[in-house]
Protein backbone atom coordinates (compact mmCIF):
# COMPACT_ATOMS: atom_id res chain seq x y z
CA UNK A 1 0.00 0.00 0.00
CA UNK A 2 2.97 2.14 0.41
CA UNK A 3 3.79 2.18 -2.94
CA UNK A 4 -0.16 2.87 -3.87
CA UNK A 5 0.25 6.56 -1.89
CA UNK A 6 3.62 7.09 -3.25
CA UNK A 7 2.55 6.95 -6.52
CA UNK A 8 -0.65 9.23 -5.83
CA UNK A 9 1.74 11.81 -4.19
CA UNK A 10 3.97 11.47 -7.20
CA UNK A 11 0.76 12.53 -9.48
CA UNK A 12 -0.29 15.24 -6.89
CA UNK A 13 3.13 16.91 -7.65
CA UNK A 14 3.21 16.22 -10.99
CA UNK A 15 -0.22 18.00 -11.37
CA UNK A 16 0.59 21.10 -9.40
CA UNK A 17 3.97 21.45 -11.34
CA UNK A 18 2.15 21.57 -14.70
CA UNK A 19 -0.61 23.74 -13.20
CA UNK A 20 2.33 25.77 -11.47
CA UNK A 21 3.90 25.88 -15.35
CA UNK A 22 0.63 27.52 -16.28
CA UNK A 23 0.00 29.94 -13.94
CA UNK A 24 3.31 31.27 -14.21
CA UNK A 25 3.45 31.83 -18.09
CA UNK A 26 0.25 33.33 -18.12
CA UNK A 27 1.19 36.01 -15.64
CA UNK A 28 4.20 36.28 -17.68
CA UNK A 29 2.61 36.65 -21.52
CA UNK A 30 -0.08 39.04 -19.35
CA UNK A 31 2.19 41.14 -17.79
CA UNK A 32 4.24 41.78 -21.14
CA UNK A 33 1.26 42.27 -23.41
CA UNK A 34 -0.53 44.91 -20.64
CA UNK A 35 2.54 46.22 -19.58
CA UNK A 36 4.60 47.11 -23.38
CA UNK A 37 6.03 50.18 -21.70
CA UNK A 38 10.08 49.66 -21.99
CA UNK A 39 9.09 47.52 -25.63
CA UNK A 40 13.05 49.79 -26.21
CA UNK A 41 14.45 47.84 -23.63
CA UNK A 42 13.35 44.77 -24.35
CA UNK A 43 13.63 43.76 -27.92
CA UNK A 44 12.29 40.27 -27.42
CA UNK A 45 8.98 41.14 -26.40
CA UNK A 46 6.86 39.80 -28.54
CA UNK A 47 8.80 36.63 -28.42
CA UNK A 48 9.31 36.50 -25.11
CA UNK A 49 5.48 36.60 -24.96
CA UNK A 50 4.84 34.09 -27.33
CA UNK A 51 7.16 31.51 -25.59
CA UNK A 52 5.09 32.12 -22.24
CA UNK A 53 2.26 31.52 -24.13
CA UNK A 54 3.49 28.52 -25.59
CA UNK A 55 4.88 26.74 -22.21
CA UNK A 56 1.23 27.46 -20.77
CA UNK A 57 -0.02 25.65 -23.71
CA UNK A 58 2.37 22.96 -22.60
CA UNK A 59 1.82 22.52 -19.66
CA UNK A 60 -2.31 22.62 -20.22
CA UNK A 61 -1.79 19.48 -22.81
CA UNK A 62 0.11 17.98 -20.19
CA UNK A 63 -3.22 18.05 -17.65
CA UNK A 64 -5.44 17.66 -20.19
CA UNK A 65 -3.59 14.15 -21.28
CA UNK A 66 -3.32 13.02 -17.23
CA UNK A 67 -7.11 13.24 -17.28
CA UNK A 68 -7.08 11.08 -19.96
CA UNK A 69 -7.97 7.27 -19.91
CA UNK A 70 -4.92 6.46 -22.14
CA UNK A 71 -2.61 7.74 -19.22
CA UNK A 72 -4.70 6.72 -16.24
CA UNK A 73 -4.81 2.70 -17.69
CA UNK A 74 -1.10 3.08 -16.83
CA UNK A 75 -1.79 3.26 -13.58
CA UNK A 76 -4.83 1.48 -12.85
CA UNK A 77 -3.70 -1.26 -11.39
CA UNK A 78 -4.13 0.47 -7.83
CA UNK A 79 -7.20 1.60 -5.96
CA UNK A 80 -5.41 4.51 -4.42
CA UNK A 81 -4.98 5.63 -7.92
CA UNK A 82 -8.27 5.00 -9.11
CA UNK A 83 -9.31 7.82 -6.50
CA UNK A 84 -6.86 9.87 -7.20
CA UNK A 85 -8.07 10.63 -10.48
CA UNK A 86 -11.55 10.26 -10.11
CA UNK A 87 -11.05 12.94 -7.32
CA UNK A 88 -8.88 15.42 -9.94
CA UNK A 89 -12.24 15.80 -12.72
C-alpha cells in the first residue's frame, strides 16, 4: 500500500507542477502584453510573450492528457490511484 500513496503523491506533484507551469506563463505573456512600456528595452517582447504563451499551452496538454484514460490505464492497477483521479475531474 505504500507504494499505492507514493505513486498518488507522485501525481499530486506532478499535477501542481504543470498547473504551477501555467499559472506562471500566463502572468508572464499578461504582464508583457498589458505592460509594453520599456518595448526599447526589451527587444524580445513579442517573443518573449509568445514563448510564455506557448509553455502554458504545454503545460495545459500535459493536464489535459493526465485526465485522460490512455494515461490513467497506466496506472490502474491500484485503488489509491483510481481515486486519485476520479477525485482530480
Amino acid at each position: 500500500m505504500s507504494s499505492d500513496r507514493t505513486t498518488v503523491l507522485m501525481l499530486k506533484a506532478i499535477k501542481a507542477k504543470f498547473e504551477s507551469i501555467r499559472e506562471e506563463n500566463l502572468a508572464i505573456a499578461s504582464h508583457y502584453i498589458s505592460k509594453g512600456a520599456g518595448v526599447g528595452d526589451h527587444p524580445t517582447l513579442v517573443d518573449d510573450a509568445v514563448e510564455a504563451i506557448r509553455k502554458a499551452c504545454e503545460a495545459e496538454e500535459c493536464l489535459a492528457f493526465m485526465s485522460t484514460r490512455k494515461f490513467e490505464s497506466i496506472l490502474e492497477h491500484t485503488t489509491e490511484v483510481g481515486k486519485f483521479f476520479s477525485k482530480s475531474k
